[in-house]
Every structure is written in C-alpha cells, then in structure tokens.
PDB file of N, CA and C in Angstrom:
ATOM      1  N   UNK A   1      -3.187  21.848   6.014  1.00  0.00           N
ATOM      2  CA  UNK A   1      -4.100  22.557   6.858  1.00  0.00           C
ATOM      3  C   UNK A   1      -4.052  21.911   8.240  1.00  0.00           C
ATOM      4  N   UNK A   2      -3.696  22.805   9.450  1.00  0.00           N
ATOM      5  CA  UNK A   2      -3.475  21.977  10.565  1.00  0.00           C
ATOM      6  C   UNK A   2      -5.179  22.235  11.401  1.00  0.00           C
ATOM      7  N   UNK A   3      -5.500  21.022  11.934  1.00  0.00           N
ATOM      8  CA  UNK A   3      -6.119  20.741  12.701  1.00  0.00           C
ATOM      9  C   UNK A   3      -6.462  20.795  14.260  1.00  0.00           C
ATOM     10  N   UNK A   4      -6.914  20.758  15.259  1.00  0.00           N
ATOM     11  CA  UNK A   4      -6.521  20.891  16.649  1.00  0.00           C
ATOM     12  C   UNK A   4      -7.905  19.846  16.945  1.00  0.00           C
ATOM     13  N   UNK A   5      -7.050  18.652  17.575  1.00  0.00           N
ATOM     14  CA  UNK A   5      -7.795  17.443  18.076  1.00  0.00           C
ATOM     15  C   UNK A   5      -7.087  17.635  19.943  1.00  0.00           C
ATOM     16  N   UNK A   6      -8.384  17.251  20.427  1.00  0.00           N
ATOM     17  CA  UNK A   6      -8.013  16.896  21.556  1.00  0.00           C
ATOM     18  C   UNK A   6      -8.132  15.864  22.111  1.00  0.00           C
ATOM     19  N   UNK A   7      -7.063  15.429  23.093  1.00  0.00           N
ATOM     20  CA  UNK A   7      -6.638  13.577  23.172  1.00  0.00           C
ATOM     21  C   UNK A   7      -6.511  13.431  24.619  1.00  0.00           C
ATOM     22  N   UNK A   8      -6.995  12.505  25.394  1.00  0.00           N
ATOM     23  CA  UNK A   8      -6.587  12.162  26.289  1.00  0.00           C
ATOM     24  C   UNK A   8      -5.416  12.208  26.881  1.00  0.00           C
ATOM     25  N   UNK A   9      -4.812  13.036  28.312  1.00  0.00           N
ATOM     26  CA  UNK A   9      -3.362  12.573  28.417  1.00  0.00           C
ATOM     27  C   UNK A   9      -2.831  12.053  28.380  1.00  0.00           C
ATOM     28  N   UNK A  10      -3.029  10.426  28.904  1.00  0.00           N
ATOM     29  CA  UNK A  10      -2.262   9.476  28.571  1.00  0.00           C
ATOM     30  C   UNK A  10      -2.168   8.933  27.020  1.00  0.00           C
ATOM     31  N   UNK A  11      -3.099   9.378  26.454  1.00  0.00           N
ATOM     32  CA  UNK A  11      -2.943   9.017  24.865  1.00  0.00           C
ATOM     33  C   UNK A  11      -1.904   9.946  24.464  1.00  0.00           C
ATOM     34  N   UNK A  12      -2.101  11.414  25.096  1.00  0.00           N
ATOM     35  CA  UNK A  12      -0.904  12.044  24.439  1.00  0.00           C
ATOM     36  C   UNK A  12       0.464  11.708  25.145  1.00  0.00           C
ATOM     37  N   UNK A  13       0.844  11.132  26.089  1.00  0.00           N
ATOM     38  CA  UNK A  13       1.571  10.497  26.373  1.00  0.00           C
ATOM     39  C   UNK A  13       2.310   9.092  25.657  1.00  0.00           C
ATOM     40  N   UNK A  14       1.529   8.580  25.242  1.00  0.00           N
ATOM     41  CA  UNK A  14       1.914   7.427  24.471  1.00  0.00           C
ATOM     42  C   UNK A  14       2.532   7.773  22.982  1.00  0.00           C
ATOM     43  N   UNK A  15       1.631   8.787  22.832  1.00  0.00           N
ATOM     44  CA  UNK A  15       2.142   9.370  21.523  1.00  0.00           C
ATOM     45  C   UNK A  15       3.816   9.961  21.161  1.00  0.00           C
ATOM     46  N   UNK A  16       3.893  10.594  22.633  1.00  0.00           N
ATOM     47  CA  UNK A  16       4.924  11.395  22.759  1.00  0.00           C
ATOM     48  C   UNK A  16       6.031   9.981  22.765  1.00  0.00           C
ATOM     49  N   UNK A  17       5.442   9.327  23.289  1.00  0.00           N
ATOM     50  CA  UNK A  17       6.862   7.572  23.392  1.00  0.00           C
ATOM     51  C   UNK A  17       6.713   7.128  22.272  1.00  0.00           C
ATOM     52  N   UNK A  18       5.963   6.957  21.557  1.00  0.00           N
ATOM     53  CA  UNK A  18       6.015   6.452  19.980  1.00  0.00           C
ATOM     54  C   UNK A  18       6.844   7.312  18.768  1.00  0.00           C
ATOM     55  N   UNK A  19       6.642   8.954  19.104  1.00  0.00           N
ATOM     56  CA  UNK A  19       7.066   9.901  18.484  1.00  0.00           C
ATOM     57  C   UNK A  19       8.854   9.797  18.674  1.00  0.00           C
ATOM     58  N   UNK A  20       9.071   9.470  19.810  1.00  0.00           N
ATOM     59  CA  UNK A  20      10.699   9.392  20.726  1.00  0.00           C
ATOM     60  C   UNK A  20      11.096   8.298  19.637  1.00  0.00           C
ATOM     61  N   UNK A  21      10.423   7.528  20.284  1.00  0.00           N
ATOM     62  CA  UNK A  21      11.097   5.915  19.627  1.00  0.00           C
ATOM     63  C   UNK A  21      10.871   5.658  18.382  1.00  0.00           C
ATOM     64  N   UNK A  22      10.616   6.153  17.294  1.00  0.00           N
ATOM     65  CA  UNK A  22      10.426   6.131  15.893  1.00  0.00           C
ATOM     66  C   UNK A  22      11.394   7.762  15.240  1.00  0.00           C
ATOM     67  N   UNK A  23      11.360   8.161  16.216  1.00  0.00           N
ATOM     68  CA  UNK A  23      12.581   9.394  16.004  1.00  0.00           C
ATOM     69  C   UNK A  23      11.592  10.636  14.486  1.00  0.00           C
ATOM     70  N   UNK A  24      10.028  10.572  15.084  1.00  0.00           N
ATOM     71  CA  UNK A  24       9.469  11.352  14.096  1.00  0.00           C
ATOM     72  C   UNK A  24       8.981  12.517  15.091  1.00  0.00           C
ATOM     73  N   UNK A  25       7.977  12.836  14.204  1.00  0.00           N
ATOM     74  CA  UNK A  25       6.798  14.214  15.355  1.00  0.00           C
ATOM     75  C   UNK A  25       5.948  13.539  15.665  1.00  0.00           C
ATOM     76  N   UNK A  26       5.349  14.330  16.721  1.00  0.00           N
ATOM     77  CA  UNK A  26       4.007  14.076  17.018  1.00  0.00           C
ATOM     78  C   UNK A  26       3.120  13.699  15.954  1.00  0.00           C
ATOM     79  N   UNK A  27       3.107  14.685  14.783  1.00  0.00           N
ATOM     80  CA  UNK A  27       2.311  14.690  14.115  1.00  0.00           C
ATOM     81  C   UNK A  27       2.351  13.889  12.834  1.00  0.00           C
ATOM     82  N   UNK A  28       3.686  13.138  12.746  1.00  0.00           N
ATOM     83  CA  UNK A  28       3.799  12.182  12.097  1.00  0.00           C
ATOM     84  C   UNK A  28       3.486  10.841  12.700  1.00  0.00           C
ATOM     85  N   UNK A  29       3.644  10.759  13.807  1.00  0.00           N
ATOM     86  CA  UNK A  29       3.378   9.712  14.899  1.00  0.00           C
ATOM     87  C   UNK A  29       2.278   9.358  14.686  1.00  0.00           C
ATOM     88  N   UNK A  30       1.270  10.412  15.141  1.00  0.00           N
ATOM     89  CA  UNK A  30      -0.484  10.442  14.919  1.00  0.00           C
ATOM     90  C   UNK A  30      -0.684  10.185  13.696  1.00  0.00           C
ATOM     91  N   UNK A  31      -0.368  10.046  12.738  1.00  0.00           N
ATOM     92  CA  UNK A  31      -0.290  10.450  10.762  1.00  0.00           C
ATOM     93  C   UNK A  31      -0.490   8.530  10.768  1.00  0.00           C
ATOM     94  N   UNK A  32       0.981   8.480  11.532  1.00  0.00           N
ATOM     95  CA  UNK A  32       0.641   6.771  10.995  1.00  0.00           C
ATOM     96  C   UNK A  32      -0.017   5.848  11.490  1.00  0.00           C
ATOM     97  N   UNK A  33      -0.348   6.366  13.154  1.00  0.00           N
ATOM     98  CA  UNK A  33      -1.382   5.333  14.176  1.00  0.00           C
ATOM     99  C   UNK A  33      -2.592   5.258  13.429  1.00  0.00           C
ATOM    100  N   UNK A  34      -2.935   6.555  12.920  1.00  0.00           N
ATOM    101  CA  UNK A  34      -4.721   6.683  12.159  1.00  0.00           C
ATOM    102  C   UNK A  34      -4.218   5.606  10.959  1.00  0.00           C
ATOM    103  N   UNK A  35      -3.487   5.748  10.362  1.00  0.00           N
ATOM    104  CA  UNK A  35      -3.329   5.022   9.099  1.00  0.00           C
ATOM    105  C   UNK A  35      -3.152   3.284   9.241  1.00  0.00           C
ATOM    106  N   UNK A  36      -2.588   3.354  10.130  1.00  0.00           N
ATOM    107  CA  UNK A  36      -2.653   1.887  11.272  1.00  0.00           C
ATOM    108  C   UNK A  36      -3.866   1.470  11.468  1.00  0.00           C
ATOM    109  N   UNK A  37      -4.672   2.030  11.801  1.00  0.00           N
ATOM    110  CA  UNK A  37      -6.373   2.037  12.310  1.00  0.00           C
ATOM    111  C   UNK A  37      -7.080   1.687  11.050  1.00  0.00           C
ATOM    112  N   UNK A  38      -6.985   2.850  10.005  1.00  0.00           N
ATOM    113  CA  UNK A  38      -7.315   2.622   8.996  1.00  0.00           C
ATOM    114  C   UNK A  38      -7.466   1.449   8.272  1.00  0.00           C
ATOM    115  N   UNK A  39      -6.077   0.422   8.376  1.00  0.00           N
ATOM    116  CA  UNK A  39      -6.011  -0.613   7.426  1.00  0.00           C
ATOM    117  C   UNK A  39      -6.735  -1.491   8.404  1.00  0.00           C
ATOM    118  N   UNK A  40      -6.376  -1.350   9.967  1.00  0.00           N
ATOM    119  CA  UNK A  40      -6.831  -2.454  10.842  1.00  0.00           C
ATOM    120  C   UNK A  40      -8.471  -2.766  10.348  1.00  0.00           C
ATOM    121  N   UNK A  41      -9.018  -1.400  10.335  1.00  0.00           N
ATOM    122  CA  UNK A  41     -10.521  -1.616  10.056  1.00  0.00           C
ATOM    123  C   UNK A  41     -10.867  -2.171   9.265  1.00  0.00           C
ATOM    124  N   UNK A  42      -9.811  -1.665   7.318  1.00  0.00           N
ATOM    125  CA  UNK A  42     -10.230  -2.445   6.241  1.00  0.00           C
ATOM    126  C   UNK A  42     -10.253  -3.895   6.584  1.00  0.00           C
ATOM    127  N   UNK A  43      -8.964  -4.343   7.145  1.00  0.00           N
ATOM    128  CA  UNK A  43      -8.674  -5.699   6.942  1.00  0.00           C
ATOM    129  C   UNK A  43      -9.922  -6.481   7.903  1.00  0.00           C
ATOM    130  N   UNK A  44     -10.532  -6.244   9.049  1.00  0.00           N
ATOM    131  CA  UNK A  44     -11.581  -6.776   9.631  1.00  0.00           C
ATOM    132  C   UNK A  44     -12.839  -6.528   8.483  1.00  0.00           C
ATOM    133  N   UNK A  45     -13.046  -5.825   7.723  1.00  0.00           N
ATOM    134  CA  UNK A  45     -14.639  -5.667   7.032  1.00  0.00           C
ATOM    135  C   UNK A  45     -14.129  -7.197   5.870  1.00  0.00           C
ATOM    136  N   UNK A  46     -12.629  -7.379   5.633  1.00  0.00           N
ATOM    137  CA  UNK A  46     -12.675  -7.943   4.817  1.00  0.00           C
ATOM    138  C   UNK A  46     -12.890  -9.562   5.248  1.00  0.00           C
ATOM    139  N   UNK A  47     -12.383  -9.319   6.335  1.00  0.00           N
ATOM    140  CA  UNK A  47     -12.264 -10.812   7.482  1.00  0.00           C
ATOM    141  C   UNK A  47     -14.153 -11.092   7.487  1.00  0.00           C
ATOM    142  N   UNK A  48     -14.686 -10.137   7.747  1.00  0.00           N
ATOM    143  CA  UNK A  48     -16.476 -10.125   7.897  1.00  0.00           C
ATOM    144  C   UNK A  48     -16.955 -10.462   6.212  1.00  0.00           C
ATOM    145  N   UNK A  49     -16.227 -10.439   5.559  1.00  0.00           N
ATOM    146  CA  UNK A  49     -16.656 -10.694   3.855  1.00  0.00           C
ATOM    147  C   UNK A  49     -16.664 -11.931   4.121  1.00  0.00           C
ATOM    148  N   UNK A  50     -15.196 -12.341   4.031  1.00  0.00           N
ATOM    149  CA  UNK A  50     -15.057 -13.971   3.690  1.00  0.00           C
ATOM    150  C   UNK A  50     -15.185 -14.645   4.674  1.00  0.00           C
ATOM    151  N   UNK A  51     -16.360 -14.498   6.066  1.00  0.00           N
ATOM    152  CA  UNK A  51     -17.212 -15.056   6.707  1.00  0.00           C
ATOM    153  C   UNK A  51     -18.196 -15.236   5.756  1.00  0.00           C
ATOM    154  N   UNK A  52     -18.969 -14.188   6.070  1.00  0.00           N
ATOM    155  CA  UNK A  52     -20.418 -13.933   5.413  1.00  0.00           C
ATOM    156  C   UNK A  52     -20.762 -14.938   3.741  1.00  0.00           C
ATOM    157  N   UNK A  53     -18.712 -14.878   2.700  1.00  0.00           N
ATOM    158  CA  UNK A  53     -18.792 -15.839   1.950  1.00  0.00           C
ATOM    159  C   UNK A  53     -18.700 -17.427   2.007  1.00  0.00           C
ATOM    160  N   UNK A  54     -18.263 -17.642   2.768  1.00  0.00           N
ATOM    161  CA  UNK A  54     -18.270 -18.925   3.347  1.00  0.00           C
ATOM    162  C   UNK A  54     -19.690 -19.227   4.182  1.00  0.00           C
ATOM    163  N   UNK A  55     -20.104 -18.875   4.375  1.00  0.00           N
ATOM    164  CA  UNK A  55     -21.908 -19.405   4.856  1.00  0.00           C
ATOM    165  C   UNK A  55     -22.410 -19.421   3.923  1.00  0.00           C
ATOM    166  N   UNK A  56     -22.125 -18.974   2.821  1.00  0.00           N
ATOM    167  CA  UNK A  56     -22.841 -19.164   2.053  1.00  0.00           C
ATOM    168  C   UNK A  56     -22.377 -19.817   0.621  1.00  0.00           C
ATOM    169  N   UNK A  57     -22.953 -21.613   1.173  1.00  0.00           N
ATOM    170  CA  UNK A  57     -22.053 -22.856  -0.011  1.00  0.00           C
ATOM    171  C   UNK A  57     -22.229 -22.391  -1.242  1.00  0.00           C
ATOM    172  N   UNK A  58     -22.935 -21.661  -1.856  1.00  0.00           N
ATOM    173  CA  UNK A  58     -23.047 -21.626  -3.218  1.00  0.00           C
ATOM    174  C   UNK A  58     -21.962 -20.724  -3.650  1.00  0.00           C
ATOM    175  N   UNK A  59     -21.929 -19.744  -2.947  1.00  0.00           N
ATOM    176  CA  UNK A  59     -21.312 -18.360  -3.454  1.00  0.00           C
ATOM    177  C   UNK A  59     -19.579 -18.752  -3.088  1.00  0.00           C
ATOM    178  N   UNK A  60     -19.661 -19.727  -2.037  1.00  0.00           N
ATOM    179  CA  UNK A  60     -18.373 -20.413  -1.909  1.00  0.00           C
ATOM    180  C   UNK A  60     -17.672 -21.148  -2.636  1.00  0.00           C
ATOM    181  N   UNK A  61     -18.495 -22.425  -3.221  1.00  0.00           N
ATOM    182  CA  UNK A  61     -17.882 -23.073  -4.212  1.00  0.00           C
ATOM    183  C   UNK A  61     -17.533 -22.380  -5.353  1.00  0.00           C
ATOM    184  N   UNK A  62     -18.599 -21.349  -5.779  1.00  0.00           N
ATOM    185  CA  UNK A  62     -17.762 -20.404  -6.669  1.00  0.00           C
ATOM    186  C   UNK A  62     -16.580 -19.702  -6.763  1.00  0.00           C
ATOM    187  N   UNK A  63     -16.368 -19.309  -5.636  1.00  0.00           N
ATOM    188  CA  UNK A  63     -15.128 -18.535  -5.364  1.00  0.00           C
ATOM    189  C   UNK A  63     -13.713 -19.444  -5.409  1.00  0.00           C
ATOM    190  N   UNK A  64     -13.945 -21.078  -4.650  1.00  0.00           N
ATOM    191  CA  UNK A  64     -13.420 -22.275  -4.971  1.00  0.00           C
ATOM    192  C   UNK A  64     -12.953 -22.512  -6.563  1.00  0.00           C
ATOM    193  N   UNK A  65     -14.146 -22.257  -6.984  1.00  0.00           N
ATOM    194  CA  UNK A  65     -13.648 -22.892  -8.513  1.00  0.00           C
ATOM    195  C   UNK A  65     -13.149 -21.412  -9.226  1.00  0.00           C
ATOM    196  N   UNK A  66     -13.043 -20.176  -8.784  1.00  0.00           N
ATOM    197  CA  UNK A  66     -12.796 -19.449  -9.709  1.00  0.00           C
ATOM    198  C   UNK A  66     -11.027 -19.251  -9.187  1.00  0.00           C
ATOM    199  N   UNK A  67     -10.511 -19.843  -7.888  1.00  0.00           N
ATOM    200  CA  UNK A  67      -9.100 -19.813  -7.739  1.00  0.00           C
ATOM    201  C   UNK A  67      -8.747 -21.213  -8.294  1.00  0.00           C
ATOM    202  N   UNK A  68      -9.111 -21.933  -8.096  1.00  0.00           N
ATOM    203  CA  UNK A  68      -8.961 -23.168  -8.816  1.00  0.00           C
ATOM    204  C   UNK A  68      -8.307 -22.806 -10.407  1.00  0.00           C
ATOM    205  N   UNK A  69      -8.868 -21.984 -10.953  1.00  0.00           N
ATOM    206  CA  UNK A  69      -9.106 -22.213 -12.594  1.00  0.00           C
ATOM    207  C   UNK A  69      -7.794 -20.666 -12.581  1.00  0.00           C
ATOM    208  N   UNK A  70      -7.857 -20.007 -11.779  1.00  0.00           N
ATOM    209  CA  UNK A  70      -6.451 -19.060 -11.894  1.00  0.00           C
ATOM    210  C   UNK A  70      -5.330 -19.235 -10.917  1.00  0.00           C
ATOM    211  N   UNK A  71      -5.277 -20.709 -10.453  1.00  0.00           N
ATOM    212  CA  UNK A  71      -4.070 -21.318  -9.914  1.00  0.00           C
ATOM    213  C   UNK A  71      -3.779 -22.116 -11.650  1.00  0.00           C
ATOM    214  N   UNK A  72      -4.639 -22.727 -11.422  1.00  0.00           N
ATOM    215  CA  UNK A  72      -3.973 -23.335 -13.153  1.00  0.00           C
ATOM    216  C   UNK A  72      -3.487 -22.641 -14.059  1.00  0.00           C
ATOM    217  N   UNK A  73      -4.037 -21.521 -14.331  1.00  0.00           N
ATOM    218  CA  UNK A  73      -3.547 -20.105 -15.050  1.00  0.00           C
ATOM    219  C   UNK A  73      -2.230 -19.809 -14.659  1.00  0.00           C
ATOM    220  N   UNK A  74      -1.712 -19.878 -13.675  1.00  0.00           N
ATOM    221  CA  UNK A  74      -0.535 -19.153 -13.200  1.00  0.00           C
ATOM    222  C   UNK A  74       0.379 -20.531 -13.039  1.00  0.00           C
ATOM    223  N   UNK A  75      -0.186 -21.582 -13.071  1.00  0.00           N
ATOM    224  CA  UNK A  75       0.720 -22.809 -13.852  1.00  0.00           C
ATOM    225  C   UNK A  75       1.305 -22.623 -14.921  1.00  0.00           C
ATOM    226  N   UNK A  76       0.743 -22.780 -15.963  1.00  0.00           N
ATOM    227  CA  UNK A  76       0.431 -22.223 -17.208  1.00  0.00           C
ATOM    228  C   UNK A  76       1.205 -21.672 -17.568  1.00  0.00           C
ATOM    229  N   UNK A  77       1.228 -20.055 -17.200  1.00  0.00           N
ATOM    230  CA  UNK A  77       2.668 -19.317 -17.584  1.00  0.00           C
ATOM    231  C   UNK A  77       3.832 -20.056 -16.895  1.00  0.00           C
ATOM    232  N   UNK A  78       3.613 -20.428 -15.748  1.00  0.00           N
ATOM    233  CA  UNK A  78       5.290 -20.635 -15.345  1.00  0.00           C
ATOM    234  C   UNK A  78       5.456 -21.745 -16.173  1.00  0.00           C
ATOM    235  N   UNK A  79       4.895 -22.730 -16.563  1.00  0.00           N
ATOM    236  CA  UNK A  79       5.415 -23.908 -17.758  1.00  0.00           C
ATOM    237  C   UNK A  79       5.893 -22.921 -18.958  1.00  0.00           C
ATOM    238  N   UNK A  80       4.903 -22.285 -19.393  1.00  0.00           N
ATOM    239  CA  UNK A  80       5.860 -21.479 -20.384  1.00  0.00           C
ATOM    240  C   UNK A  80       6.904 -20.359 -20.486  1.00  0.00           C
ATOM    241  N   UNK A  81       7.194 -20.158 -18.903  1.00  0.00           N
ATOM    242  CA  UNK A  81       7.936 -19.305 -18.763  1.00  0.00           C
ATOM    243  C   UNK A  81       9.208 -20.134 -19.109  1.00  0.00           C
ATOM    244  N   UNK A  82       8.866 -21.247 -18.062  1.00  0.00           N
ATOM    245  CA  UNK A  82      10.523 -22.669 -18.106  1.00  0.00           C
ATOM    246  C   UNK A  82      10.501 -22.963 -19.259  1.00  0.00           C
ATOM    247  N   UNK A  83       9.868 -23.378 -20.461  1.00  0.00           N
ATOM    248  CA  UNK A  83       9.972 -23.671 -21.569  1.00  0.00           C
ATOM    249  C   UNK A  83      11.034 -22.900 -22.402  1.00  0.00           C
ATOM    250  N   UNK A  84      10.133 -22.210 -22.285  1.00  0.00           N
ATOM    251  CA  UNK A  84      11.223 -20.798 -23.226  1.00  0.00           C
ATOM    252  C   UNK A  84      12.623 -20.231 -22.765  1.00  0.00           C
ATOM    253  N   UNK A  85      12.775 -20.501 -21.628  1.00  0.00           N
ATOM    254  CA  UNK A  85      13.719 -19.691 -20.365  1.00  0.00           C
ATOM    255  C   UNK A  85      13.912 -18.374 -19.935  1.00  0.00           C
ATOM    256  N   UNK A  86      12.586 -17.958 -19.550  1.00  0.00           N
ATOM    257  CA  UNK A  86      12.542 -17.082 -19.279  1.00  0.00           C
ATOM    258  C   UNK A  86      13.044 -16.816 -18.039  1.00  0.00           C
TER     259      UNK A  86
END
C-alpha cells in the first residue's frame, strides 16, 4: 500500500544521493533509513535500561551474579565439548 509523505527538499535530496550510491529506489532508500532509526532508537532505550540498572546496586549485583553463573555455564559445555571432541 503506497503512502505519500512529504519531506523536506534537502532531505529529499539526500535521499536521492543515498538512493544513487546504494544503487536502490527511493523507496527502498527511505525503507532502510526508517529502519536505521528504528534500531537507533531501540538501542538508546536499551543504553537508558542499563543506566537506570546500574544505579541501582541491588538490581546490579544481581544481574552481576546472574552472568557470572552463565559465563560458567558456557565453560561448562566447552569443557565438555573438548572432552568428547566435539
């Protein structure tokens, strides 16, 4: 279902050089900048998590000891991976 967004010229300009130089469409161009955006955003809410977890020592040391105890885990198999020869 096509859409009709309207963009700044120079945004549609930039688009049109991204579209050139990636050798797609416009509308694939735009397809992946949003999707670009997209992750940019996830990855900052997640950056604002493991702030928000780290202020807070309790909920931290937990998180501490729960990689702690599945780094050893993943010891674990690889000893028995080498054992066996896998």
């Amino acid at each position: 279902m096509a859409e009709t967004v309207r963009i700044e010229p120079a945004a549609h300009a930039a688009l049109v050089q991204i579209a050139r130089a990636k050798q797609v469409s416009l509308t694939e161009a735009l397809s992946r900048a949003v999707e670009a955006y997209r992750r940019e955003l996830f990855l900052d809410g997640v950056a604002r998590d493991f702030i928000a977890l780290r202020d807070d020592s309790r909920a931290w040391a937990e998180e501490q000891a729960e990689r702690a105890a599945w780094d050893t885990a993943g010891r674990d198999r690889l000893v028995v991976r080498v054992l066996l020869g896998l």
